[in-house]
Protein backbone atom coordinates (compact mmCIF):
# COMPACT_ATOMS: atom_id res chain seq x y z
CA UNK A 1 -18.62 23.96 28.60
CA UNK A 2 -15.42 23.14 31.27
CA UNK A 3 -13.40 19.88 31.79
CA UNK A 4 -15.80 19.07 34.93
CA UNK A 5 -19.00 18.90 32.94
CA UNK A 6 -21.89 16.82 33.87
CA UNK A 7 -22.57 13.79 31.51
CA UNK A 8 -26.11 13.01 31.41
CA UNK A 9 -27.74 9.76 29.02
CA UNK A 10 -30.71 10.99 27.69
CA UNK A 11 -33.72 8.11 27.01
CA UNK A 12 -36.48 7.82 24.65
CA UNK A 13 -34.88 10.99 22.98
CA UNK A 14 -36.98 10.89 19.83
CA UNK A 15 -40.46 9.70 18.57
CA UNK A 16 -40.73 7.11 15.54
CA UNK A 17 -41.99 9.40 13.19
CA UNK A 18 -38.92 11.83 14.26
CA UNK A 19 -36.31 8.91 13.57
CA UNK A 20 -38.04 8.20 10.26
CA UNK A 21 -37.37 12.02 9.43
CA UNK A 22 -33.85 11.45 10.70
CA UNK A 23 -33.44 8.64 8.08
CA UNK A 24 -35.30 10.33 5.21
CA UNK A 25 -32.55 12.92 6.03
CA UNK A 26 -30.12 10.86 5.58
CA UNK A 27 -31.22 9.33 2.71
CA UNK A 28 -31.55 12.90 0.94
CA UNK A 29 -28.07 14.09 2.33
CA UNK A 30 -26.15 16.75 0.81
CA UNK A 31 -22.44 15.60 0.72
CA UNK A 32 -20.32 12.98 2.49
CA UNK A 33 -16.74 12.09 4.12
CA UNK A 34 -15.03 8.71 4.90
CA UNK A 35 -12.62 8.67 7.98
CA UNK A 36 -9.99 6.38 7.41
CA UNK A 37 -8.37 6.00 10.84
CA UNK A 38 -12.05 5.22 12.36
CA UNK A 39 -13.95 3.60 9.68
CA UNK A 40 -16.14 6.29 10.19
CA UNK A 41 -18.65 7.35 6.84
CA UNK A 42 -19.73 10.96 7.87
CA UNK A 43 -23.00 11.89 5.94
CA UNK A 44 -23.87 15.86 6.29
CA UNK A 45 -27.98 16.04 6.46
CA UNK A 46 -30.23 19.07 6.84
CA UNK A 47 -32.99 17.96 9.78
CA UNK A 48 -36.31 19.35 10.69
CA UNK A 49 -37.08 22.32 12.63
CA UNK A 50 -38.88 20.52 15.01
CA UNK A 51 -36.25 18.39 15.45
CA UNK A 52 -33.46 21.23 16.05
CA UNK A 53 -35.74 22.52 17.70
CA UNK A 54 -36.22 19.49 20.66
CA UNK A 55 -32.67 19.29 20.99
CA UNK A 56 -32.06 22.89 21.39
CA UNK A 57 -34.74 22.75 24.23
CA UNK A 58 -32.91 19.20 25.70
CA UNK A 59 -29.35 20.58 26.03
CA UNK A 60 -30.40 24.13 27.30
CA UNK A 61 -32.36 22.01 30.12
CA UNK A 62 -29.29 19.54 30.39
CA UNK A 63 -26.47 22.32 30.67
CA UNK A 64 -28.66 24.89 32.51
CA UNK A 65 -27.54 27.51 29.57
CA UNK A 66 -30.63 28.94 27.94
CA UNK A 67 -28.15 30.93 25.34
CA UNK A 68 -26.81 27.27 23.48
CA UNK A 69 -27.61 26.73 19.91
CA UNK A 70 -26.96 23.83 17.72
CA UNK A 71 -24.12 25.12 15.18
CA UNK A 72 -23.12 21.80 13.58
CA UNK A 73 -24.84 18.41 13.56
CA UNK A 74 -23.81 15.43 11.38
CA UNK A 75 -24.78 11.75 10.38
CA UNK A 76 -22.22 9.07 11.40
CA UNK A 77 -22.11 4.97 10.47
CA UNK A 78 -18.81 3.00 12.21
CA UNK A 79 -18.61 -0.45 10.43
CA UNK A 80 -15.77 -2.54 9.21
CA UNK A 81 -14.57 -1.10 5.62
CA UNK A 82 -11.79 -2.62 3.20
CA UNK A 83 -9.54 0.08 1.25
CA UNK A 84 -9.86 0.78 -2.28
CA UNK A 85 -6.43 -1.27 -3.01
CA UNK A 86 -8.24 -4.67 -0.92
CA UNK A 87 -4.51 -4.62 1.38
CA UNK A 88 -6.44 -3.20 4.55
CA UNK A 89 -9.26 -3.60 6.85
CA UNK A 90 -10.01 -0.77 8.58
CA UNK A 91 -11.78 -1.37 12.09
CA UNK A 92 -14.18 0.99 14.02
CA UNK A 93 -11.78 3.33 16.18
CA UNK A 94 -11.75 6.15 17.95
CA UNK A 95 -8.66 7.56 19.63
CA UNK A 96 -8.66 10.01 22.78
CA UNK A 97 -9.42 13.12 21.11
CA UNK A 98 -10.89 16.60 22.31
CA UNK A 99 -12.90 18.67 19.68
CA UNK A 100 -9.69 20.68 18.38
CA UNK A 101 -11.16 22.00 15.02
CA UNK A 102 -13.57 24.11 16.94
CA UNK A 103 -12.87 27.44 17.82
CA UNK A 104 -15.43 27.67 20.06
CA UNK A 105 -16.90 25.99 22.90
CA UNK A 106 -18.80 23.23 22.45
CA UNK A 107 -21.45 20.81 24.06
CA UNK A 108 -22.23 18.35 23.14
CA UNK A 109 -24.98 15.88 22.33
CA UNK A 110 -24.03 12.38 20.86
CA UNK A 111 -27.27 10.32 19.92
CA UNK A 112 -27.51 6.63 19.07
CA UNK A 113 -29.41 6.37 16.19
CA UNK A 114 -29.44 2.83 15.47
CA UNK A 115 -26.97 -0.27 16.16
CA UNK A 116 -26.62 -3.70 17.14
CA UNK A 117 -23.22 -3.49 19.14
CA UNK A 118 -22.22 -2.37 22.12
CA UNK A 119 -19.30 0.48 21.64
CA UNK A 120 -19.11 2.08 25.26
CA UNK A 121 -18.35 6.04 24.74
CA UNK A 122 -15.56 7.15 27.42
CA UNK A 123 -14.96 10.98 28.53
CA UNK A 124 -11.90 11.11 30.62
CA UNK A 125 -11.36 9.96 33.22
CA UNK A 126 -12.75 6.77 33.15
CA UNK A 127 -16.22 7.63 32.40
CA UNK A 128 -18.01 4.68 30.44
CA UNK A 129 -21.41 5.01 28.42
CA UNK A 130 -22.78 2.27 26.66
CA UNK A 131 -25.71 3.91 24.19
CA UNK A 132 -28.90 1.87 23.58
CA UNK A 133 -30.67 3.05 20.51
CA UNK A 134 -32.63 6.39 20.41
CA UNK A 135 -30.26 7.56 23.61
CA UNK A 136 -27.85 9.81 23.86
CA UNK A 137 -24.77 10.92 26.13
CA UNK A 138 -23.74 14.90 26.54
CA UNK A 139 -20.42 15.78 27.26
CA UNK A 140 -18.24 19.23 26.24
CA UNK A 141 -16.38 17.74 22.96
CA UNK A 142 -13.91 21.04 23.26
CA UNK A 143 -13.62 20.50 27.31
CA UNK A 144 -13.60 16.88 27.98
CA UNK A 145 -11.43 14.02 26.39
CA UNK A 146 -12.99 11.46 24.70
CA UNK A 147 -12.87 8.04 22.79
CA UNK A 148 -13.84 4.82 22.27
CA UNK A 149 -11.66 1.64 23.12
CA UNK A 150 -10.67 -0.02 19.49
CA UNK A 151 -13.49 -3.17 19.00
CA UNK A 152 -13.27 -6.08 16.47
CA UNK A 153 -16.45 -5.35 15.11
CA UNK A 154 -18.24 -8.40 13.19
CA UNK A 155 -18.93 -8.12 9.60
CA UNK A 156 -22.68 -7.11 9.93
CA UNK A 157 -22.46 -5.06 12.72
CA UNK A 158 -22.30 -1.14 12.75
CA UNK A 159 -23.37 1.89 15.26
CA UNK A 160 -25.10 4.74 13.65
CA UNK A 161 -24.95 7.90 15.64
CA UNK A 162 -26.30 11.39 14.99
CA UNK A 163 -23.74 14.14 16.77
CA UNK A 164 -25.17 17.83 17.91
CA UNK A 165 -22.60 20.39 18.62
CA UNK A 166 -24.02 23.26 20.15
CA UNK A 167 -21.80 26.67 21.53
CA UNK A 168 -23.17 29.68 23.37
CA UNK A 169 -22.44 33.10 21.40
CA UNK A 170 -21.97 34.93 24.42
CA UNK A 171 -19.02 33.02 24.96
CA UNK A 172 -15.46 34.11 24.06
CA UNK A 173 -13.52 31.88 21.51
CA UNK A 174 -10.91 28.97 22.86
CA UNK A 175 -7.60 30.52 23.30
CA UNK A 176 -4.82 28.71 21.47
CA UNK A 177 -3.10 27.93 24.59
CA UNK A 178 -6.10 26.08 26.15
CA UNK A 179 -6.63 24.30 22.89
CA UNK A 180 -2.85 22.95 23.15
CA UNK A 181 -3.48 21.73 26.83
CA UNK A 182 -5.91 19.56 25.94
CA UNK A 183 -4.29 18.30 23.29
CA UNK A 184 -1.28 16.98 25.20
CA UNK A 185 -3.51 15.81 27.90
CA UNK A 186 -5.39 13.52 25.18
CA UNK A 187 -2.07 12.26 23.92
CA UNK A 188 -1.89 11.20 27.36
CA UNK A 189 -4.63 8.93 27.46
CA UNK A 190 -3.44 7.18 24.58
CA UNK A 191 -0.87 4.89 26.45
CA UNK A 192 -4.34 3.29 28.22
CA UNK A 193 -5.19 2.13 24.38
CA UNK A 194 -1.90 -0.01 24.32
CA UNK A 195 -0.45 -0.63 27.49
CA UNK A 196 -0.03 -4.27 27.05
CA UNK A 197 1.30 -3.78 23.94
CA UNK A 198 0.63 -2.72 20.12
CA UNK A 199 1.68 -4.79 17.38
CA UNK A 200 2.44 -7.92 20.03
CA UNK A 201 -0.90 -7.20 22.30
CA UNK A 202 -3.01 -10.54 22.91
CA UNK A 203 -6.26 -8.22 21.95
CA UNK A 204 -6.46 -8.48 17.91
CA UNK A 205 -8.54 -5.45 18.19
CA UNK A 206 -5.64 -3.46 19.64
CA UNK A 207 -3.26 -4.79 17.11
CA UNK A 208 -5.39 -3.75 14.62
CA UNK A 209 -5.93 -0.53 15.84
CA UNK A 210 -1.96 -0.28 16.34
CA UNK A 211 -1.31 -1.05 12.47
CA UNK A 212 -4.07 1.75 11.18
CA UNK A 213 -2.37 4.17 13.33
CA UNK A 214 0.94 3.47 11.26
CA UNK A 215 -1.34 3.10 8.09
CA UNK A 216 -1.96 7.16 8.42
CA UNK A 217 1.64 7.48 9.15
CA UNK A 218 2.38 5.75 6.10
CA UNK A 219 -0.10 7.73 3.78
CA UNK A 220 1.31 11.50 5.43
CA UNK A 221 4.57 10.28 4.83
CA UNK A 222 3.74 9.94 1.16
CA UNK A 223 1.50 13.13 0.98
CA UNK A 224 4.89 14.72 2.42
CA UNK A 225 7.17 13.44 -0.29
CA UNK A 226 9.15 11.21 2.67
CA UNK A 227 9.99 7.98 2.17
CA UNK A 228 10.59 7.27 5.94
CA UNK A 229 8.34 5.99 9.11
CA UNK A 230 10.17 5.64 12.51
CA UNK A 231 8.44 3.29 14.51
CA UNK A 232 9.29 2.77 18.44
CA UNK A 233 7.48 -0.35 20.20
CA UNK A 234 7.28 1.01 23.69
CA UNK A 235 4.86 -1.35 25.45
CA UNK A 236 5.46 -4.30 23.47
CA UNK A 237 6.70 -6.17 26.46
CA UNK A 238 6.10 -7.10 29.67
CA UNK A 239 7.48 -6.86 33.53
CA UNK A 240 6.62 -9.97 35.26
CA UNK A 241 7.00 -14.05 34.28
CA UNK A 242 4.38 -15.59 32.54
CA UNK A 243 2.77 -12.04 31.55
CA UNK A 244 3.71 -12.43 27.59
CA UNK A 245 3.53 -15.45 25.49
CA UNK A 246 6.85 -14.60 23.42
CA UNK A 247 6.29 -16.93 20.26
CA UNK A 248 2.69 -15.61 19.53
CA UNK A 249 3.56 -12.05 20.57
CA UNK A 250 6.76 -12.26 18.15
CA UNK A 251 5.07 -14.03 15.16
CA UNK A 252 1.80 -10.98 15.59
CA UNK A 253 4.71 -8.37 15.46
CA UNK A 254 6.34 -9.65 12.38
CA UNK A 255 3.05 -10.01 10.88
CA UNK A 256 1.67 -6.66 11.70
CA UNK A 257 5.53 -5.27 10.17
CA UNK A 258 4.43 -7.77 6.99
CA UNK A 259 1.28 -6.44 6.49
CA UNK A 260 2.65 -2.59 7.04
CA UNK A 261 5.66 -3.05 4.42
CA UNK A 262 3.63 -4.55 1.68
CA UNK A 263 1.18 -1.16 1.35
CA UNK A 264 4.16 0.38 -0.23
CA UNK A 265 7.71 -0.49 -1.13
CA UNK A 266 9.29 2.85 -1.64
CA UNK A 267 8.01 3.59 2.37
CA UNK A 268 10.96 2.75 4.55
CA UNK A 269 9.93 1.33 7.94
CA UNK A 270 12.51 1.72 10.51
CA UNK A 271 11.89 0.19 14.20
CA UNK A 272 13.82 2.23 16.82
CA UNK A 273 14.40 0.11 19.63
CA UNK A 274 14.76 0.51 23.55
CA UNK A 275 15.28 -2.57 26.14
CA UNK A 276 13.39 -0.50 28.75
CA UNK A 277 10.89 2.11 29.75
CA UNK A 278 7.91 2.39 29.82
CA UNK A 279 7.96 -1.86 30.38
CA UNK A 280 10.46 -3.17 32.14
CA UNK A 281 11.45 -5.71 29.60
CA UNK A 282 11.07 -5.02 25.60
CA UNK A 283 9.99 -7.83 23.08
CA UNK A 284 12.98 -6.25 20.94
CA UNK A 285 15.66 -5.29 23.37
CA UNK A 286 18.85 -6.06 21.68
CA UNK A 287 20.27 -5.09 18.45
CA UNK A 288 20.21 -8.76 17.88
CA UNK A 289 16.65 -9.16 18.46
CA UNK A 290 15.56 -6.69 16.41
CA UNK A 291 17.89 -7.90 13.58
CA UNK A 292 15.82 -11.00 13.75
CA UNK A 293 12.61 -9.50 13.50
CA UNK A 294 13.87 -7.67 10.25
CA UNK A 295 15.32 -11.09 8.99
CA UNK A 296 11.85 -12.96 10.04
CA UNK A 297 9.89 -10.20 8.37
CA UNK A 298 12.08 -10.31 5.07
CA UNK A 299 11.26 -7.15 3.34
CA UNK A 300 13.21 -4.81 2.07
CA UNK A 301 11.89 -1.61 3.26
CA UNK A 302 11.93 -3.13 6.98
CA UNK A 303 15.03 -1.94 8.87
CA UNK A 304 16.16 -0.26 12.33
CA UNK A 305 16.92 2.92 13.61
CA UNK A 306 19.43 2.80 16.59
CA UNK A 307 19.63 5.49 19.03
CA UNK A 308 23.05 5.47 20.95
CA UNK A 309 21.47 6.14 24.44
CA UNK A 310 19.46 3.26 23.97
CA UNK A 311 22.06 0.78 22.87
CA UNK A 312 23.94 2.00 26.42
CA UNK A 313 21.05 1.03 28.13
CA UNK A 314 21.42 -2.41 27.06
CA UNK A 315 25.02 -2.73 27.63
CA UNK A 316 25.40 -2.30 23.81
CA UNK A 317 28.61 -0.65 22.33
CA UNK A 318 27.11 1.84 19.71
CA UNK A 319 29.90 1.02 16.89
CA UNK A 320 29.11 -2.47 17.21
CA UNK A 321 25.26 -2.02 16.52
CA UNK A 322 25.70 -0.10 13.78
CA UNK A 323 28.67 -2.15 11.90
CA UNK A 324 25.93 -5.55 12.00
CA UNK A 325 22.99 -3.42 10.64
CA UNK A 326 25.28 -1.86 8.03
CA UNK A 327 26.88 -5.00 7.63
CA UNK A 328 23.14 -6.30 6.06
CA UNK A 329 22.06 -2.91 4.91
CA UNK A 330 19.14 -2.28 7.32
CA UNK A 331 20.94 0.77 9.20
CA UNK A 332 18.11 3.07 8.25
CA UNK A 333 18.73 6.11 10.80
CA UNK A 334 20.89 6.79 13.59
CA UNK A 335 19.36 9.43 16.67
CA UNK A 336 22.43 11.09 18.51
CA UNK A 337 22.57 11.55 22.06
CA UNK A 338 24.67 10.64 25.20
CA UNK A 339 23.91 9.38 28.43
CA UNK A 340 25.35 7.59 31.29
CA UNK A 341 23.95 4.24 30.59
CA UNK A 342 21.56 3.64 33.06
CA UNK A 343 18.35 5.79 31.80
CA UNK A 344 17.37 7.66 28.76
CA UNK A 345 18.95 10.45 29.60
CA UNK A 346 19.20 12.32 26.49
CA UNK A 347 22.36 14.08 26.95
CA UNK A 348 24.25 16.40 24.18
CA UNK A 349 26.36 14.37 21.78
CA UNK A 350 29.57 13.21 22.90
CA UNK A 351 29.01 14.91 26.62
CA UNK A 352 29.90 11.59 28.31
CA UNK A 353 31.00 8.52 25.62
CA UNK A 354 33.46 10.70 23.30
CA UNK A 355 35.46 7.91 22.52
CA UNK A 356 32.56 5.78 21.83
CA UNK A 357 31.13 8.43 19.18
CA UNK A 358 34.30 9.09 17.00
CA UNK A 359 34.40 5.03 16.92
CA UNK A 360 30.65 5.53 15.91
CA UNK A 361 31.49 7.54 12.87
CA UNK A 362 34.56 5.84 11.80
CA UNK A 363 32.36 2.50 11.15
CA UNK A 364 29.47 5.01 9.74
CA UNK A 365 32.32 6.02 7.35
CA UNK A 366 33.69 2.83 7.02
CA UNK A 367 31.10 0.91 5.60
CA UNK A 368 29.50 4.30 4.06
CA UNK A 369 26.38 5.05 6.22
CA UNK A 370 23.80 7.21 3.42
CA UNK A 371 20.79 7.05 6.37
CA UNK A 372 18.90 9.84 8.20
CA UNK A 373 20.20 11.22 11.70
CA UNK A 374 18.49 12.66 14.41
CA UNK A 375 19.46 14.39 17.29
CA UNK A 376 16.85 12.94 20.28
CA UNK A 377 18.35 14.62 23.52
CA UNK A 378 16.22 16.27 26.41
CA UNK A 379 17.42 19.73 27.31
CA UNK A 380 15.55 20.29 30.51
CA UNK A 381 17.70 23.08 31.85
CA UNK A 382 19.93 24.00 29.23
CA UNK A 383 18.44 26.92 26.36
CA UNK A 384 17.45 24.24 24.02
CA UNK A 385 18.27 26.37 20.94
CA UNK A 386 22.40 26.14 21.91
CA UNK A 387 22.03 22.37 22.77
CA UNK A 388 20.70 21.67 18.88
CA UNK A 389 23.29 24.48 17.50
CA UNK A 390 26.19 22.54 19.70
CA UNK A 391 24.89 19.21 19.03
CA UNK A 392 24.82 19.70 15.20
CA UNK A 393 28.75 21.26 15.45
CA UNK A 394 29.80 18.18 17.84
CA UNK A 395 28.44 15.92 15.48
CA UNK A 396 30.31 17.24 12.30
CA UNK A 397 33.24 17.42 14.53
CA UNK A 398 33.18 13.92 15.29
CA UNK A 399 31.74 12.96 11.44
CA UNK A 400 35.01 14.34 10.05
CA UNK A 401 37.46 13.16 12.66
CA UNK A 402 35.86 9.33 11.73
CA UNK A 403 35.90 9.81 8.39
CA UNK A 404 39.69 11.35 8.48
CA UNK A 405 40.29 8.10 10.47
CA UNK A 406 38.57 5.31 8.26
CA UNK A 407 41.03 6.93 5.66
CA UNK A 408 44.22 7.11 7.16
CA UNK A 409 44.04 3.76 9.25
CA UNK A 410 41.34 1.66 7.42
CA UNK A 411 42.31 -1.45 9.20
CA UNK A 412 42.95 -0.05 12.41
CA UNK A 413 40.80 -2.49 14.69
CA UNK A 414 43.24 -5.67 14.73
CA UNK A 415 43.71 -6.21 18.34
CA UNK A 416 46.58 -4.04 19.27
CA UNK A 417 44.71 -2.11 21.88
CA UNK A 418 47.78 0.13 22.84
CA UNK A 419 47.77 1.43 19.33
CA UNK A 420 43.93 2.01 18.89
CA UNK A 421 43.58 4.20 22.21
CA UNK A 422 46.93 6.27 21.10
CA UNK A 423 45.32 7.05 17.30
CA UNK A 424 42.24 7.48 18.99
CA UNK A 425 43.42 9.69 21.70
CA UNK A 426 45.65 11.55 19.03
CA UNK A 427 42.43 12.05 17.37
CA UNK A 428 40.18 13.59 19.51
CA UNK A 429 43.46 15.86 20.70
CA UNK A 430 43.59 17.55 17.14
């Protein structure tokens, strides 16, 4: 079991009278588990000796490690399944993923069953294994990341697969630290699932699989008692002319936000925008734009969180942004940073644009902001402990100058500049 392990596809793996066992199995198993997120019905079977046993003897030959045993094997069925409430369709799906759960070391042995699609298996890096039935593929599921690109399955088709994890006793437990490792490097490969985009991609499969992924963001939020999901488009957009069609990817966004809102009113969903990075050019890269989109999408629980080194990025002025969303009651959280305009910096609060904060606050005050903030900065050399304790003192610093201001010069901005720098100025002095 190591990152670099050999992947082997395994034919003719069982005899007909072995997959009839398999299905009698099956048929007589002893508990079950549906998988939201990858329309995936798990059915937990107890399987021949003779069986364990020819599996046992195909990995030890396969891994060249007489000492592996099969510790966990289940039954699996991917299909297209509609929630209980009839609102959602969820679509066969597998994310990049290591076997995290498992404290040990695993190897494992992933057998096709049955199926009538083809659903390529991928172990990173771009490994691809497309399964015929009664084959199988063996990779380390603790060792090597793995997944299967999202796929608009048909109505009557399905892939059942039987899955053999098998560890070595001899061999010491996963550390923690090696467990997190592969974690991040897993979250890595998810940018390859949407890199032309989620909600706006041209691929329905990929939209779909971008909405279930907010779908289980949704449901923890309610299992947590929050009535709040942050959404941030990153690659809906493009970099070159004539990449995106922007009517089609607009009108798939706004559905997608539609379909998202209606599971459940009391779940806020606020889209944090950014004109740039990771694509060179955002679908929503203004304040404006994204005002639109909620206005298109006409729900109520649809609004935006702005983040003030994004709004410099687009040669936004923070106070501005936030007056118009509070203006229509869609300013649903603010995150607090600084930066000098041309990046996402992520700079402690107030560190560069002081005068553009306390202006922040006195229209947060103004117009009485009740949202969530966030403080989204980047301490890469700085004890990141002191940045959050001085970033949550600036930030009540600057929350009580504005509100001090709102109340003693309420209709300050009425275009005598020479007097709004001196109160300002005055301000920031005391």
């Amino acid at each position: 079991m190591r990152e670099d392990e050999v992947n082997t596809i395994v034919e003719d793996v069982f005899t007909k009278e072995e997959i009839d066992a398999i299905y009698k199995a099956v048929e007589n198993n002893v508990g079950s588990a549906f998988i939201e997120p990858h329309s995936q019905a798990n059915t937990f079977i107890h399987l021949p000796d003779s069986i364990i046993d020819k599996v046992t003897s195909l990995v030890r030959q396969l891994s060249g490690n007489d000492n592996l045993v099969i510790s966990e094997y289940c039954h699996a069925r991917y299909a297209n399944v509609t929630s209980n409430c009839g609102k959602f369709h969820f679509k066969p799906s597998l994310f990049p993923h290591v076997d995290e759960t498992f404290k040990e070391p695993r190897f494992t042995f992933d057998y096709q069953l049955n199926g009538n699609v083809d659903w390529p298996i991928i172990v990173a890096p771009d490994k691809s294994f497309s399964l015929k039935n009664n084959q199988a593929v063996t990779f380390s599921g603790t060792h090597q990341v793995h997944w299967r690109q999202p796929q608009l399955f048909a109505d009557d088709q399905f892939v059942e697969m039987v899955f053999f994890h098998c560890t070595d006793p001899t061999m010491p437990p996963k550390t923690e630290e090696f467990t997190e490792s592969m974690v991040v490097k897993a979250l890595r490969y998810k940018k390859t699932f949407f890199a032309n985009g989620g909600f706006s991609n041209h691929d329905s499969a990929l939209r779909d699989a971008a909405i279930e992924m907010v779908v289980e963001a949704i449901e923890l939020a309610k299992a947590l008692k929050t009535d709040h999901v942050l959404l941030w488009p990153a690659h809906d957009g493009y970099e070159y002319p004539l990449q995106m069609n922007y009517i089609d990817g607009w009108r798939w966004f706004k559905e997608a936000l539609q379909k998202l809102a209606d599971i459940d009113p009391d779940i806020r969903i606020s889209i944090e925008y950014k004109p740039a990075e990771p694509r060179g050019r955002t679908l929503l890269n203004t304040t404006g734009a994204v005002m639109k989109m909620i206005a298109d999408v006409a729900r109520q629980n649809v609004g935006v969180t702005l983040d003030f080194g994004h709004l410099l990025m687009a040669r936004e002025n923070p106070a501005q942004s936030a007056a118009m969303c509070l203006a229509d009651e869609k300013l649903f959280g603010l995150q607090l940073n600084d930066s000098h305009g041309m990046a996402d910096d992520g700079l402690l609060v107030g560190s560069i644009h002081a005068t553009e904060t306390l202006e922040l606050t006195y229209y947060l005050a103004k117009y009485g902001y009740a949202g969530t903030y966030y403080f989204d900065t980047d301490p890469v050399r700085e004890n990141p402990v002191r940045e959050c304790e001085m970033n949550i003192e600036r930030m009540r610093y600057f929350i009580e100058r504005g509100r001090a201001l709102a109340k003693s010069h309420p209709d300050l901005a009425h275009g005598d500049a020479l007097l709004s720098s001196e109160v300002i100025w005055n301000t920031l002095k005391n």
